[in-house]
N, C-alpha and C. Protein backbone atom coordinates (compact mmCIF):
# COMPACT_ATOMS: atom_id res chain seq x y z
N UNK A 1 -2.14 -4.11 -11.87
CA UNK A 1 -2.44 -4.90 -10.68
C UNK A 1 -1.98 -4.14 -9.44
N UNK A 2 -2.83 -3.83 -8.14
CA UNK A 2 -2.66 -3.46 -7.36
C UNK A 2 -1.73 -4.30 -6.06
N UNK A 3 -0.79 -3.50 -5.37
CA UNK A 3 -0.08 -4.30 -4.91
C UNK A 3 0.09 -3.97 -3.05
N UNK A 4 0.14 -4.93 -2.67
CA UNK A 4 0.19 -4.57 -1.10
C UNK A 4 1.62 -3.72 -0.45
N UNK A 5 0.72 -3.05 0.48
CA UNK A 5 1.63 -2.10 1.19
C UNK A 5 3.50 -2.58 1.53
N UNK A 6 3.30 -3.69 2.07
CA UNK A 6 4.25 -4.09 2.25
C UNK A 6 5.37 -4.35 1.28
N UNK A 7 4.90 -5.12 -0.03
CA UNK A 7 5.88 -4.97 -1.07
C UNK A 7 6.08 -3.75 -1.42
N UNK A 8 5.47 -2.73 -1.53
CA UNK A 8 6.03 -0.86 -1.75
C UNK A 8 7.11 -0.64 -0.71
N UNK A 9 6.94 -1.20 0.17
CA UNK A 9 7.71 -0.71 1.47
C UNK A 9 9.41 -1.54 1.42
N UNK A 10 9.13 -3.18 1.07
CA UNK A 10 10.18 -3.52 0.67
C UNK A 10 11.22 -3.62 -0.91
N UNK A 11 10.52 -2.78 -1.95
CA UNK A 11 10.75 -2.83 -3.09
C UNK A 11 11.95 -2.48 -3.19
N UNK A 12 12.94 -2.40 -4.10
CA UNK A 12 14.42 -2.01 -4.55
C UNK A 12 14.10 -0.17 -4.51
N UNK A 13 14.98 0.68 -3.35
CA UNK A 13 14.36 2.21 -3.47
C UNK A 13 15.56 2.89 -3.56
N UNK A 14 15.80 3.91 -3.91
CA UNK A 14 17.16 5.00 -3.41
C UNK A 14 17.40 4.65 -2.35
N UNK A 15 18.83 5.06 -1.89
CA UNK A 15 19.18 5.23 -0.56
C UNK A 15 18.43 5.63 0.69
N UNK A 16 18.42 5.16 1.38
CA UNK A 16 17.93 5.73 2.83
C UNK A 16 19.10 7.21 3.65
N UNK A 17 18.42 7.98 3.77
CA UNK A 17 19.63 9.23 4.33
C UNK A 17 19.16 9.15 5.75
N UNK A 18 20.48 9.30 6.30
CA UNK A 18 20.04 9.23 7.87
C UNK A 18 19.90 10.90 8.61
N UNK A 19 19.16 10.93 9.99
CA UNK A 19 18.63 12.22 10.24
C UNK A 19 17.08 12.59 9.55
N UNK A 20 16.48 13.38 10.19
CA UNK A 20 14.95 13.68 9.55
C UNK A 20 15.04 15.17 9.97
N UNK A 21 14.25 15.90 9.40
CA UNK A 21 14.12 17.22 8.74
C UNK A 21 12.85 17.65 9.70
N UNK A 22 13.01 18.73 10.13
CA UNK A 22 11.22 18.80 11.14
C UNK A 22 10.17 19.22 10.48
N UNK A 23 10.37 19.84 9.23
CA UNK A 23 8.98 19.83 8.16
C UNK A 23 9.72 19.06 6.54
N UNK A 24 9.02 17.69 6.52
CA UNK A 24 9.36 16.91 5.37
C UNK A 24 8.54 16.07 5.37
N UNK A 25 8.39 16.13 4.04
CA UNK A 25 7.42 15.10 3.19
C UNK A 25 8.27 13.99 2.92
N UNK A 26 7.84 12.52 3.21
CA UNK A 26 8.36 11.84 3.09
C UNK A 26 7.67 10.01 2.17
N UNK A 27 8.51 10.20 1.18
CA UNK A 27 7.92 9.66 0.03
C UNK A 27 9.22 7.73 -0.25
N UNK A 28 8.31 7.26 -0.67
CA UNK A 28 8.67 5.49 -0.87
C UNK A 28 8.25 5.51 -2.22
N UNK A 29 8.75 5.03 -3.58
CA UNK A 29 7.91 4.36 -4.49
C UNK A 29 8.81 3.41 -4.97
N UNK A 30 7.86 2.31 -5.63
CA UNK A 30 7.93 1.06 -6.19
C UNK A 30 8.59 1.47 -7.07
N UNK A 31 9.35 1.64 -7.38
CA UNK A 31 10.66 1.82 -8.27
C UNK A 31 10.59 0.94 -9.58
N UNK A 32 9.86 -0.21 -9.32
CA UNK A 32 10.18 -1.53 -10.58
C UNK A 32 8.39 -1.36 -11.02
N UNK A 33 7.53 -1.17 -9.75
CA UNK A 33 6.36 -0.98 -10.45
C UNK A 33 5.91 -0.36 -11.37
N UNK A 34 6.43 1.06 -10.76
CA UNK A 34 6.56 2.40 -11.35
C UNK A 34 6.71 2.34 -12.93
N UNK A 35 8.12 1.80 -13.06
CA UNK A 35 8.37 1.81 -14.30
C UNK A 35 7.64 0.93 -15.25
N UNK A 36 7.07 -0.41 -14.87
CA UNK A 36 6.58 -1.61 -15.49
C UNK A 36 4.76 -0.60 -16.33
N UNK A 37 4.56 0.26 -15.03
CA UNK A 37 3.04 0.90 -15.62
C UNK A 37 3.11 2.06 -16.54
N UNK A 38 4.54 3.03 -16.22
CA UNK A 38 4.40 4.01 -17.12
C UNK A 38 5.65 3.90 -18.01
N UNK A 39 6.41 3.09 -17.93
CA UNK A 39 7.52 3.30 -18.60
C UNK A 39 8.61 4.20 -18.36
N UNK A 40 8.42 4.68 -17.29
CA UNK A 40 9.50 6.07 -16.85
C UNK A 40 10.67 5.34 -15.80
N UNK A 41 11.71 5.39 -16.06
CA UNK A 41 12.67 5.30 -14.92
C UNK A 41 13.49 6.67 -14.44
N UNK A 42 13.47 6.40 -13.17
CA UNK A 42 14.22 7.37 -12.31
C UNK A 42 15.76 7.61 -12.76
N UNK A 43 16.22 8.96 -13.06
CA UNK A 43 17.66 8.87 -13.28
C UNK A 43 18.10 9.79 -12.72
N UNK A 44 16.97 10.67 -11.68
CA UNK A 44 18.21 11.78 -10.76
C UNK A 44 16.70 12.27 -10.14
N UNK A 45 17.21 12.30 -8.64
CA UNK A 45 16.20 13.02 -7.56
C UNK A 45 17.20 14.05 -6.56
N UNK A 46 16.47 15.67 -6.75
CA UNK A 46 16.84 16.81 -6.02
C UNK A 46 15.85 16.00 -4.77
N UNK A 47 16.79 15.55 -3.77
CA UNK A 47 16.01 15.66 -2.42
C UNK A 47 16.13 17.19 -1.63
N UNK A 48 15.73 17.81 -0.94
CA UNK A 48 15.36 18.85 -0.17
C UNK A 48 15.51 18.35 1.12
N UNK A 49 15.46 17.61 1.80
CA UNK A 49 15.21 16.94 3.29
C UNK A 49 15.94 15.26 3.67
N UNK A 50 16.12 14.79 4.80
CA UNK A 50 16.34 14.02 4.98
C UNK A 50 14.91 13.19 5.47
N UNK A 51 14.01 11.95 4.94
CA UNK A 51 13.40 11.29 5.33
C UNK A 51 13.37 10.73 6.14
N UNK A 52 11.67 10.38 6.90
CA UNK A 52 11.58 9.85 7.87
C UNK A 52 12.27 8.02 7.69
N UNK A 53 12.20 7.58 9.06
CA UNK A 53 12.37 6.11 9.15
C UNK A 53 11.78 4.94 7.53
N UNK A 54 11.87 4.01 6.87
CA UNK A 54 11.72 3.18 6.12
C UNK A 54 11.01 3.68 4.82
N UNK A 55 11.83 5.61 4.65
CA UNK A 55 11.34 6.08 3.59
C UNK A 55 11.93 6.19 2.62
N UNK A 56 12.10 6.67 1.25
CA UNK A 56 13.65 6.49 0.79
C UNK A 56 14.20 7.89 0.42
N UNK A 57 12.66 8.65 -0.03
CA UNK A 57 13.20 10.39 -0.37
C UNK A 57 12.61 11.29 0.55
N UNK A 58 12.90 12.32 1.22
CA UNK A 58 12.47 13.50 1.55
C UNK A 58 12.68 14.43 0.67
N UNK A 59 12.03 15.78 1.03
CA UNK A 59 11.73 16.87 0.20
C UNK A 59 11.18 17.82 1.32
N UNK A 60 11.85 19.07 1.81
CA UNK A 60 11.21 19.73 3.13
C UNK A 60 10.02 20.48 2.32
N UNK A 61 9.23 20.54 3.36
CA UNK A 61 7.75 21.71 3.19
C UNK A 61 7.82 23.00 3.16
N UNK A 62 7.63 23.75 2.43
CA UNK A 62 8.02 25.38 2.33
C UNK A 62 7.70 25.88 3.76
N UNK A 63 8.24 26.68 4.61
CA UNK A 63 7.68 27.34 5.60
C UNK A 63 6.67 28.38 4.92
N UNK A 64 5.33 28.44 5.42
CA UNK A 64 4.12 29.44 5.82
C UNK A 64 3.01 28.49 4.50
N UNK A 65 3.20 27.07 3.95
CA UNK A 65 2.86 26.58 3.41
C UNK A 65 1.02 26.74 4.41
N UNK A 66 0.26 26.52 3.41
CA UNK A 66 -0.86 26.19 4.35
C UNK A 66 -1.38 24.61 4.48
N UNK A 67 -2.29 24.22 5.75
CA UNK A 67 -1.99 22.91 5.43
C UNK A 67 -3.02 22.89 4.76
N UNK A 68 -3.43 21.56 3.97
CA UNK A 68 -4.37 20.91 3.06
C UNK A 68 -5.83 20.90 3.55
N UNK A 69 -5.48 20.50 5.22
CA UNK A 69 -6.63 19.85 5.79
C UNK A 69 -7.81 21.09 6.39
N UNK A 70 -7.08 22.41 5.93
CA UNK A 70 -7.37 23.75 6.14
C UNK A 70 -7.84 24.37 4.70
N UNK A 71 -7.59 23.31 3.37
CA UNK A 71 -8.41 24.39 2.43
C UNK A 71 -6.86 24.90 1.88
N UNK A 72 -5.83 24.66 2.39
CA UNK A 72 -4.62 25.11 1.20
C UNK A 72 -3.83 24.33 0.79
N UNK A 73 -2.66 24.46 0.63
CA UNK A 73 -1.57 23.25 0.32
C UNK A 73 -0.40 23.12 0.48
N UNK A 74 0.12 22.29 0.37
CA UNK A 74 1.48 22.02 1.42
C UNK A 74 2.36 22.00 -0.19
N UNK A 75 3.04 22.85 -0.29
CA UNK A 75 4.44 23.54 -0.81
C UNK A 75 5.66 22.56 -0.62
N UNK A 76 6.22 22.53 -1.79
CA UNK A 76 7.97 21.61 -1.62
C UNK A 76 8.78 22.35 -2.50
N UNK A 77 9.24 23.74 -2.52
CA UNK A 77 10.31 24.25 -3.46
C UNK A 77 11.10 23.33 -3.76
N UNK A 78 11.89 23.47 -4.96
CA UNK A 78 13.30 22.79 -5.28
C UNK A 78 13.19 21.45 -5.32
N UNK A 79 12.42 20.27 -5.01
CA UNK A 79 12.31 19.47 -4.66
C UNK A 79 11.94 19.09 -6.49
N UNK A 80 12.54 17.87 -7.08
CA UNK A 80 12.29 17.30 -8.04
C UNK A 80 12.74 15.88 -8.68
N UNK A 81 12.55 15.41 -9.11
CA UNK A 81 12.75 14.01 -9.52
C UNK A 81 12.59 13.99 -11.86
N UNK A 82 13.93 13.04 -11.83
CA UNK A 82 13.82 13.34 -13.08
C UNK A 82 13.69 11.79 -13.92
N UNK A 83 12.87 11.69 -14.94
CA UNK A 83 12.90 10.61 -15.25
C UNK A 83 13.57 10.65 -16.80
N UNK A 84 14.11 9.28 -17.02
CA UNK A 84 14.74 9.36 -18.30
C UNK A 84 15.58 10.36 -18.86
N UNK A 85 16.41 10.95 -17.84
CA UNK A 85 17.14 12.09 -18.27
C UNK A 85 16.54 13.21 -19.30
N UNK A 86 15.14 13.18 -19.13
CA UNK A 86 14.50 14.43 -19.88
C UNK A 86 13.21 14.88 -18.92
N UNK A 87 12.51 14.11 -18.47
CA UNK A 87 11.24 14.40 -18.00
C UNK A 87 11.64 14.79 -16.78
N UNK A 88 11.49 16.12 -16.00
CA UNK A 88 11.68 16.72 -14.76
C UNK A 88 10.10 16.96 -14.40
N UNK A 89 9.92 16.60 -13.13
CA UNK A 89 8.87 17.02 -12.04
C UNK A 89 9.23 17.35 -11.14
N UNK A 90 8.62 18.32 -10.44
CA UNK A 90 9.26 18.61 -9.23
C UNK A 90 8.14 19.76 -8.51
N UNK A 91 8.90 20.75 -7.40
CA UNK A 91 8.14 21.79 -6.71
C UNK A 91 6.59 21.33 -6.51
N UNK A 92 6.66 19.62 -5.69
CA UNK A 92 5.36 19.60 -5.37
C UNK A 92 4.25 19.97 -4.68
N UNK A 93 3.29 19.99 -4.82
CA UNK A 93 2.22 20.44 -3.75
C UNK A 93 1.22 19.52 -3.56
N UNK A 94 1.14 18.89 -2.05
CA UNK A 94 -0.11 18.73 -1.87
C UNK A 94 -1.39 19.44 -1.17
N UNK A 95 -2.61 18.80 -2.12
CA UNK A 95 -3.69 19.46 -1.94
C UNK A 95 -5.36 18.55 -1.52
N UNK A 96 -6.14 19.22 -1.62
CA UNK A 96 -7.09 18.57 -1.31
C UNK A 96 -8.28 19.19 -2.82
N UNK A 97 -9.10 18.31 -3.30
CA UNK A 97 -10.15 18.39 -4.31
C UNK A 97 -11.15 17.81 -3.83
N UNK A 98 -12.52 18.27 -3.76
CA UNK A 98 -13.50 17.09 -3.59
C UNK A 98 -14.13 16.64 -4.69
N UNK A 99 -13.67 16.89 -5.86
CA UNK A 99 -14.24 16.39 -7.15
C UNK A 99 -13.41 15.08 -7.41
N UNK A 100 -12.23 14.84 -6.56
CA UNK A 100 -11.39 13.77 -6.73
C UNK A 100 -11.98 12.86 -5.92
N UNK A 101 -12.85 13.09 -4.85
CA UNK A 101 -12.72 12.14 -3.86
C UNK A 101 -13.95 10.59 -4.67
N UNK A 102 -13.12 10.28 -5.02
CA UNK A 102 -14.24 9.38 -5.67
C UNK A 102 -12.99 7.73 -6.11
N UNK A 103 -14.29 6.72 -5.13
CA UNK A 103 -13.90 5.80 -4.91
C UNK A 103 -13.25 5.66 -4.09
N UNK A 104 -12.23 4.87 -4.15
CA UNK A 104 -10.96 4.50 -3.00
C UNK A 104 -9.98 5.88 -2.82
N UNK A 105 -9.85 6.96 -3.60
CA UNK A 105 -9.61 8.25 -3.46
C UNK A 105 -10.01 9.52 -2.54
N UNK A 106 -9.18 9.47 -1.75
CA UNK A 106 -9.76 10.34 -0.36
C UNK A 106 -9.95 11.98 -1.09
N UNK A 107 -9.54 12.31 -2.23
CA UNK A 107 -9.56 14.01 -2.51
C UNK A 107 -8.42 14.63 -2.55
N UNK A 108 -7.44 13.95 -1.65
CA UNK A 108 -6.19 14.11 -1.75
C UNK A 108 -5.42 13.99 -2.69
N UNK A 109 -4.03 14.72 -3.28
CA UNK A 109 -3.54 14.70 -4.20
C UNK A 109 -2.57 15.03 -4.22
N UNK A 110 -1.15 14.58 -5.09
CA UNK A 110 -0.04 15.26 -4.94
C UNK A 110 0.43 15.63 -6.31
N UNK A 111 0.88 17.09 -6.74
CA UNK A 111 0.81 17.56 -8.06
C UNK A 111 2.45 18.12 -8.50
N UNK A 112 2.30 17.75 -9.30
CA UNK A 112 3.69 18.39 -10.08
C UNK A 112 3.17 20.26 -10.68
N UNK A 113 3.70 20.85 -9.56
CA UNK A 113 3.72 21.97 -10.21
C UNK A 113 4.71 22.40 -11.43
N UNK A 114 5.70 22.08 -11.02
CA UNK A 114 6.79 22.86 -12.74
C UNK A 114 5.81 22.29 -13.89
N UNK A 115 5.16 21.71 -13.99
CA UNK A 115 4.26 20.78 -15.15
C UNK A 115 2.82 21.09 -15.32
N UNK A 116 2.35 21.63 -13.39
CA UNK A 116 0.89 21.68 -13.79
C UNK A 116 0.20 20.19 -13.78
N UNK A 117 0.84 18.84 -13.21
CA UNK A 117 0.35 17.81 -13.66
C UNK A 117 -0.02 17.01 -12.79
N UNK A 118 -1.47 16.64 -12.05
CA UNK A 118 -1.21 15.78 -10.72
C UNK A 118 -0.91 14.23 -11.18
N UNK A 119 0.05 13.98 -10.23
CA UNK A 119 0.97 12.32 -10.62
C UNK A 119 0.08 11.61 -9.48
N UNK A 120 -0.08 11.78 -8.30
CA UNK A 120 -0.76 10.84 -7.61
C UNK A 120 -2.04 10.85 -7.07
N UNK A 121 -2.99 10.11 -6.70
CA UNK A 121 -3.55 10.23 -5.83
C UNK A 121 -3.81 9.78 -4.28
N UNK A 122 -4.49 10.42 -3.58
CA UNK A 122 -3.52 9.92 -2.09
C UNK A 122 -5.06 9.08 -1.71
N UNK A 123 -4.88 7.60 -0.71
CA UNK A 123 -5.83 6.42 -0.53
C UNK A 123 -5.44 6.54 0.62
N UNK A 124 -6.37 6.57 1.49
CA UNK A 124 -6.58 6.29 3.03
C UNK A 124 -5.60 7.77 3.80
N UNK A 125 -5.77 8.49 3.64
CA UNK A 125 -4.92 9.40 4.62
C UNK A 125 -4.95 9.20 6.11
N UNK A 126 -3.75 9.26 6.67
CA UNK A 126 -3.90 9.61 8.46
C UNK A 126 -3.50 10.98 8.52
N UNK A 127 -4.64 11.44 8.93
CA UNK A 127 -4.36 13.13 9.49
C UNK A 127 -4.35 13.41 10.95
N UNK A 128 -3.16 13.79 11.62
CA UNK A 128 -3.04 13.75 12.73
C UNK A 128 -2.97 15.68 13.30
N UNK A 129 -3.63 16.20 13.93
CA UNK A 129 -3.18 17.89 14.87
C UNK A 129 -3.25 17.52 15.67
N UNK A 130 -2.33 17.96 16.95
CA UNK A 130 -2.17 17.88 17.88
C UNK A 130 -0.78 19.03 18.37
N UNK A 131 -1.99 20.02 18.45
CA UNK A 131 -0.98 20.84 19.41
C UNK A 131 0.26 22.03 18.42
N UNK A 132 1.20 21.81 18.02
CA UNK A 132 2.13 22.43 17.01
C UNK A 132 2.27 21.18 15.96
N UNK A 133 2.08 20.34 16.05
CA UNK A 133 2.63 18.81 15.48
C UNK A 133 1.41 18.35 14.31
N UNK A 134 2.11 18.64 12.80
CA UNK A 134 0.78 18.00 12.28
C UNK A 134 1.25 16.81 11.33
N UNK A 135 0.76 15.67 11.44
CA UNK A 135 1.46 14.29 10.34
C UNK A 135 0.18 13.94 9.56
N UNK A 136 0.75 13.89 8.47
CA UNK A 136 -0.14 13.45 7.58
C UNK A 136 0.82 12.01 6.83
N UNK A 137 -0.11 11.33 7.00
CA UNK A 137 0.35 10.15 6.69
C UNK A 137 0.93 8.68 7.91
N UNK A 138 0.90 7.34 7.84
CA UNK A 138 1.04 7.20 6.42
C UNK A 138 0.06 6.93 5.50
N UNK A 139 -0.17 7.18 3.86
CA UNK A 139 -0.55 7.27 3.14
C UNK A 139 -0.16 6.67 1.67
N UNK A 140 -1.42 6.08 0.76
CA UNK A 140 -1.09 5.54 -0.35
C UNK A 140 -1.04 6.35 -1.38
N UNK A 141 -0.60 6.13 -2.24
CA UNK A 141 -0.06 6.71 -3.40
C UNK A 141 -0.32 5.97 -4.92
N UNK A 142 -1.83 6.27 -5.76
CA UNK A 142 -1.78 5.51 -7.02
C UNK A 142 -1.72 6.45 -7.96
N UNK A 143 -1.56 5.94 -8.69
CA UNK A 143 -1.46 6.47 -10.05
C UNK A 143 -2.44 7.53 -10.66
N UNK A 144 -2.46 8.94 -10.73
CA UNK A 144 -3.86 9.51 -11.47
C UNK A 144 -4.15 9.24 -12.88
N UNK A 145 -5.55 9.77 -13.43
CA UNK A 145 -5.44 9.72 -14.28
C UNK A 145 -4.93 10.67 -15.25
N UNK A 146 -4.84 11.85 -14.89
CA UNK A 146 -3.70 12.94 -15.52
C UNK A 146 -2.20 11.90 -15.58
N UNK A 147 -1.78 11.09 -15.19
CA UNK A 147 -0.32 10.48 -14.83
C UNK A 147 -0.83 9.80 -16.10
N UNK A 148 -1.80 8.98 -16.34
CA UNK A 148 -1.83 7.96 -17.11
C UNK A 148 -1.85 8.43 -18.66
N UNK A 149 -2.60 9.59 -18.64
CA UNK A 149 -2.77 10.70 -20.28
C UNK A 149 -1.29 11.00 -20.58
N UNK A 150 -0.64 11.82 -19.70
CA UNK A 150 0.39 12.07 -19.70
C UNK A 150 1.38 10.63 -20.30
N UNK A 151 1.45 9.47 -20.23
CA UNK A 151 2.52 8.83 -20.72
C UNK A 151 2.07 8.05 -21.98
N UNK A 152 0.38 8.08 -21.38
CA UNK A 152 0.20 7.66 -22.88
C UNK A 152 -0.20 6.04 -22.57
N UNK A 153 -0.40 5.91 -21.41
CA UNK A 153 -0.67 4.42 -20.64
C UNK A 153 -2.42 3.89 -21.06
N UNK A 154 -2.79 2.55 -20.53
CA UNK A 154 -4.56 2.56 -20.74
C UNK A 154 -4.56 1.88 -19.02
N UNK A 155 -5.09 1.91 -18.52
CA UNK A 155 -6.02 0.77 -17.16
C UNK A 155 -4.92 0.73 -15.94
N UNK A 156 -3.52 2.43 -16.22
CA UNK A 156 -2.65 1.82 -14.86
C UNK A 156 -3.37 3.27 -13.65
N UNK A 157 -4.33 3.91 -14.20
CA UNK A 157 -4.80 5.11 -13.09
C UNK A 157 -5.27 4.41 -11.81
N UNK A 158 -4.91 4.57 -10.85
CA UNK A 158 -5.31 3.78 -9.80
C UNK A 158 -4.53 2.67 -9.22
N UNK A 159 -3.16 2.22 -9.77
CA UNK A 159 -2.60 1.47 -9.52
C UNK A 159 -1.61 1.82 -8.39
N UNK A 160 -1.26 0.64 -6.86
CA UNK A 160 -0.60 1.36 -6.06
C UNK A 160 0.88 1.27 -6.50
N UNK A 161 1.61 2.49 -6.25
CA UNK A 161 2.99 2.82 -6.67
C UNK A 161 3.65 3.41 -5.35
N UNK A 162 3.25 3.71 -4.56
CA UNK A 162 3.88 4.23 -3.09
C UNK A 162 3.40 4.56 -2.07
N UNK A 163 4.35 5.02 -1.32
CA UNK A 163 3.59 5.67 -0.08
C UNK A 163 4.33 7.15 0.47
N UNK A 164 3.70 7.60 1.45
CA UNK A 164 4.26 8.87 2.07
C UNK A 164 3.65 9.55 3.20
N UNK A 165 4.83 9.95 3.79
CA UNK A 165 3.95 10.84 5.21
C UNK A 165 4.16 12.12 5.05
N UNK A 166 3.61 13.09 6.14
CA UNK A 166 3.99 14.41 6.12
C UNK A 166 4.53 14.63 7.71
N UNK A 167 5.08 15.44 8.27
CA UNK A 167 5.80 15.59 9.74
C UNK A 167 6.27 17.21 9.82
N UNK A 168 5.51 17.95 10.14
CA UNK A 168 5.62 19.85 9.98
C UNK A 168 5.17 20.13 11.52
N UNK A 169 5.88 21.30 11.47
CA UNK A 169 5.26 21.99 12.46
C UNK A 169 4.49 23.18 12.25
N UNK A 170 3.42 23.43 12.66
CA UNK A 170 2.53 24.41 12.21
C UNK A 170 2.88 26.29 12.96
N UNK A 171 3.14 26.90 12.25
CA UNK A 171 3.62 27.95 12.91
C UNK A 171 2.40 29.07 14.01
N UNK A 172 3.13 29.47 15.09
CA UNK A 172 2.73 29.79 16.02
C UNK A 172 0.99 30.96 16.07
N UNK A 173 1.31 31.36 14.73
CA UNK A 173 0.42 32.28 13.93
C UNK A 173 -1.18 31.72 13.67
N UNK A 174 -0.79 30.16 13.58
CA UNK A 174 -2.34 29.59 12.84
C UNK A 174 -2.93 28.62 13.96
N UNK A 175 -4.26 29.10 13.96
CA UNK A 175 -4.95 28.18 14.87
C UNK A 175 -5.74 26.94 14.28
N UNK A 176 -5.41 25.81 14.55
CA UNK A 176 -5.88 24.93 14.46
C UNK A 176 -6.61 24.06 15.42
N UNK A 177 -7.67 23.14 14.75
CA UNK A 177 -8.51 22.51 15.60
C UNK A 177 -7.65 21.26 16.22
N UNK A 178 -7.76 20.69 17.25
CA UNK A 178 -7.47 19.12 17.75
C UNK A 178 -8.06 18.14 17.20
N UNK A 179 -7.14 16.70 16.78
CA UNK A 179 -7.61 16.22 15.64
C UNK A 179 -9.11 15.36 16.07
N UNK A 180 -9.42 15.40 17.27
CA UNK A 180 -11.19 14.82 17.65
C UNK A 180 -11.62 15.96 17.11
N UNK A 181 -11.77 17.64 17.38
CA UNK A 181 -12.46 18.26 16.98
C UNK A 181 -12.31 18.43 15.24
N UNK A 182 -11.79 17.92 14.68
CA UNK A 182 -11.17 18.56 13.29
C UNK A 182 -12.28 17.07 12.71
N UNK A 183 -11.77 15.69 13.01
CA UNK A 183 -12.77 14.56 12.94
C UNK A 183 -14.36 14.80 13.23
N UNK A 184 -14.79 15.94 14.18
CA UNK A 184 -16.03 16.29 14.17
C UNK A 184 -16.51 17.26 13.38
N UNK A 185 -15.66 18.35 12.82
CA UNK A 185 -15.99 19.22 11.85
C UNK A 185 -15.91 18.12 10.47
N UNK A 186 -14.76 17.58 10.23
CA UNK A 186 -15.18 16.76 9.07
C UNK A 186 -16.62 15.93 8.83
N UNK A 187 -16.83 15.76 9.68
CA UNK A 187 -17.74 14.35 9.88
C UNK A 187 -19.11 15.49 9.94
N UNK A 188 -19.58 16.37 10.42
CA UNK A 188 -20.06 17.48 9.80
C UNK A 188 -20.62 18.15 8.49
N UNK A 189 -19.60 18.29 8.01
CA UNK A 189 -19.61 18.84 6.84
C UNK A 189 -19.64 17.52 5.71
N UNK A 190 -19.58 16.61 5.98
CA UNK A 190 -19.15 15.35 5.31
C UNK A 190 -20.98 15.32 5.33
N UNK A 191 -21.69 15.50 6.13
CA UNK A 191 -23.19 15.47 6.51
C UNK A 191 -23.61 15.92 5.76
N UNK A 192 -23.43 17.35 5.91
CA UNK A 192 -23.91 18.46 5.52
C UNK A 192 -24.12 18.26 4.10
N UNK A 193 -23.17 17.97 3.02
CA UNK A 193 -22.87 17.68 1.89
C UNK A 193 -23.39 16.60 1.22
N UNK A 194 -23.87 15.68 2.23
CA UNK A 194 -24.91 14.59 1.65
C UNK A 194 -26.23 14.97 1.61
N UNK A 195 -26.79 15.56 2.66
CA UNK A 195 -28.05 16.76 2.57
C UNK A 195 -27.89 17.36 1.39
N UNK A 196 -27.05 17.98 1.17
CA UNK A 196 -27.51 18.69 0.31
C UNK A 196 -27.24 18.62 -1.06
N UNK A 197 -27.01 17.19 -1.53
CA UNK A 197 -27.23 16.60 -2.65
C UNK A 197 -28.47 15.85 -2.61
N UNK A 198 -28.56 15.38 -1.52
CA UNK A 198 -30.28 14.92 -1.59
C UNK A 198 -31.31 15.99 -1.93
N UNK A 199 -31.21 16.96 -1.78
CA UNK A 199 -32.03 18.29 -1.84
C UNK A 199 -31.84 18.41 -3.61
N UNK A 200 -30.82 18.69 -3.89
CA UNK A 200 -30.53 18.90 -5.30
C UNK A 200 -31.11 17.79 -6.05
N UNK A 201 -31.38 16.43 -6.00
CA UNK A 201 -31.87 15.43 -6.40
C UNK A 201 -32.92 15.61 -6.60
């Protein structure tokens, strides 16, 4: 059962750390949901960063990471979470797929590299450029279906389990579009791509 934003936001979470990090990913999950769909409980999280406002974990962004919304992916060394005192995930990355984007699934994704395993998928993204300043989020967080193979679950892929933002600064080196122009290249190519499945049809 899918659950509203707000109960993710007020659910039982880790500590809140005070101070925020100027490139950190910043992550909330349903802690009681979590466990009720896959059976995994939390028993130790490597944070990397201090989280933003009403988040509960940070994890900083690798510097020279590329962003997502550019075709690469946003990097979290060291960063891991362990469940049941055996199952470690960690060194995440998010990315972008368009073979994912299907349904309520924007394409977005957040993957357990030490594993190779994507755990979430990301619902409704806010992608913000402006200038050095790029936020991504906030953003939902369900369940993939790689998450669901992996525990061995049936009908919880898609279920909401959290949320998260992103807050980086983009280094002086990479040019990026402004997020009206970046909304017009999407919206573009978003075109473009329906053409030309009609053609293929």
């Amino acid at each position: 059962m899918k659950k509203s934003i707000l109960s993710v936001v007020s659910a039982g979470v880790l500590a809140l750390p005070i101070g925020l990090s100027a490139n950190v990913t910043s992550v909330t999950l349903d802690l009681v949901e979590f466990g009720n769909l896959t059976g995994l409980s939390v028993t130790g999280v490597n944070q990397t960063a201090s989280p933003s406002p009403l988040y509960a974990l940070g994890f900083e962004v690798d510097v020279g990471s590329l962003l997502p919304t550019m075709g690469g992916t946003l990097e979290h060394s060291g960063s891991s979470i362990t469940f049941d005192g055996t199952t470690t995930v960690g060194d995440f990355s998010l990315g972008f797929d368009l073979a994912r984007d299907i349904g309520l699934n924007s394409g977005y994704y957040l993957k357990d590299s030490l594993n190779d395993l994507v755990l979430f998928d990301v619902v409704f993204p806010q992608i913000s450029l402006s200038g050095m300043d790029f936020s991504f989020g906030p953003s939902l967080l369900v369940i993939s279906a790689e998450l669901e193979t992996f525990v061995g679950a049936s009908g919880i892929a898609g279920s909401l389990v959290g949320m998260f933002r992103v807050d980086a600064m983009v280094d002086d080196g990479v040019v990026i579009p402004e997020a009206s122009t970046y909304a017009l290249i999407l919206g573009l190519g978003a075109l473009g791509f329906i053409l030309f499945r009609r053609r293929k049809a």
